[in-house]
Protein backbone atom coordinates (compact mmCIF):
# COMPACT_ATOMS: atom_id res chain seq x y z
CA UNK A 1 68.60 14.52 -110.80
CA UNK A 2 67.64 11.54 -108.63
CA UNK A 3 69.94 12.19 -105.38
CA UNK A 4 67.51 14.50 -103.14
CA UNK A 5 70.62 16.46 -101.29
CA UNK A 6 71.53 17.30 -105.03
CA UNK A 7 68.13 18.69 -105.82
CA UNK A 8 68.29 21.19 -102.77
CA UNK A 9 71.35 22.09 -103.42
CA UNK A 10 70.95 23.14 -106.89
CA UNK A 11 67.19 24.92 -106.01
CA UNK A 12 69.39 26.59 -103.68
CA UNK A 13 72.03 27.96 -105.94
CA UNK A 14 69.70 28.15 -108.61
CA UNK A 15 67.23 30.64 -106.09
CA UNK A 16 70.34 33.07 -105.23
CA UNK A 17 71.35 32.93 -108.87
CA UNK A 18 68.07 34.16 -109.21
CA UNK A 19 67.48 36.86 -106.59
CA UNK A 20 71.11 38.12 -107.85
CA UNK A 21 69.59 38.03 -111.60
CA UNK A 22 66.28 40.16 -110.41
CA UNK A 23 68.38 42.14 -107.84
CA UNK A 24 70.97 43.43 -110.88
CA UNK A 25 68.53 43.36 -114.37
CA UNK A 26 65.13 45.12 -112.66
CA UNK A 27 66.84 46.46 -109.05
CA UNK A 28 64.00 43.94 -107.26
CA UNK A 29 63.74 42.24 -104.04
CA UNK A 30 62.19 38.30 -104.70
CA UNK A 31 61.42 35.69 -102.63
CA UNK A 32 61.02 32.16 -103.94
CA UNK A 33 58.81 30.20 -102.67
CA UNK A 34 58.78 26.86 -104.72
CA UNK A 35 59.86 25.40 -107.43
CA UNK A 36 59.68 22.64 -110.75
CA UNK A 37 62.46 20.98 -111.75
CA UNK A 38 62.02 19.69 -115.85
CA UNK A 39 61.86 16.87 -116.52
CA UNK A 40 65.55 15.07 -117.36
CA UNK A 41 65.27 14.84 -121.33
CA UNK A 42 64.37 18.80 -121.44
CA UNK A 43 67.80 19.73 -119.92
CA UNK A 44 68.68 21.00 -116.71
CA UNK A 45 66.65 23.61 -115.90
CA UNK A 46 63.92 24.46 -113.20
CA UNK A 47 61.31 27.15 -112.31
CA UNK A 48 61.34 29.26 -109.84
CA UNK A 49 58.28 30.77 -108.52
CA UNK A 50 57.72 33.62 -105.87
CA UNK A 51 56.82 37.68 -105.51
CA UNK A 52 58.66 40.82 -104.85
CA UNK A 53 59.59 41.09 -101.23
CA UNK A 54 57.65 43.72 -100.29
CA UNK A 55 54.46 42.77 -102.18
CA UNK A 56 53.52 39.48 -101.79
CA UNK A 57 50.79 39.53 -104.49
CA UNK A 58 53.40 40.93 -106.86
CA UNK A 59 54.35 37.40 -108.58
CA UNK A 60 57.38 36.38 -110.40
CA UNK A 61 58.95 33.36 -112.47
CA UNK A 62 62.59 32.80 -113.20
CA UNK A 63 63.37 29.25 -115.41
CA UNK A 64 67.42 28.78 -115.14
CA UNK A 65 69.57 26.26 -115.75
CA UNK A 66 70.61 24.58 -112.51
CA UNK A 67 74.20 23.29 -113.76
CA UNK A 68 75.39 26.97 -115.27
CA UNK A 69 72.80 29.51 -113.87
CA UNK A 70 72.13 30.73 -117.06
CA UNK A 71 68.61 32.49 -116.80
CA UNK A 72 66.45 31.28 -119.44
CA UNK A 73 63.03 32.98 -119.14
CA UNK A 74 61.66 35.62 -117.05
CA UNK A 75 58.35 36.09 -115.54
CA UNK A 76 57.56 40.03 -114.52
CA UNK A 77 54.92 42.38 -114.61
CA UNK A 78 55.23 44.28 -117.46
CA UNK A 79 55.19 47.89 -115.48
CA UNK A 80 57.76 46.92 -113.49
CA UNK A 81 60.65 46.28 -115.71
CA UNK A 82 59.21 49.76 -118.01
């Protein structure tokens, strides 16, 4: 992705794809705070890094594809998705 607007739009999708994903799969609150976009010969994903809403030190990843919002990988603690 070179154009800039393009790149916050699709962290923006990508970020309430994600909450949605969390939100539905585990029933938890996120909050993104940044983010890592692959680099163009990987594909067209990007990380998305944050914590549960309501426990800031709780810490979460989320790589998904920014073209079909399919979630790729998950970062959780363990207990909470028991």
């Amino acid at each position: 992705m070179a154009d800039s607007r393009k790149d916050a739009q699709a962290v923006t999708k990508a970020m309430e794809a994600g909450k949605t994903y969390f939100k539905e799969k585990y029933d938890l609150n996120v909050e993104f705070t940044h983010h890592k976009f692959n680099p163009p010969d990987l594909g067209t994903d990007v990380g998305l890094y944050g914590h549960l809403t309501e426990d800031t030190d709780t810490e979460v990843f989320l790589l998904i594809n920014y073209e079909t919002f399919e979630v790729i990988t998950v970062g959780v603690p363990e207990e909470l998705i028991e």
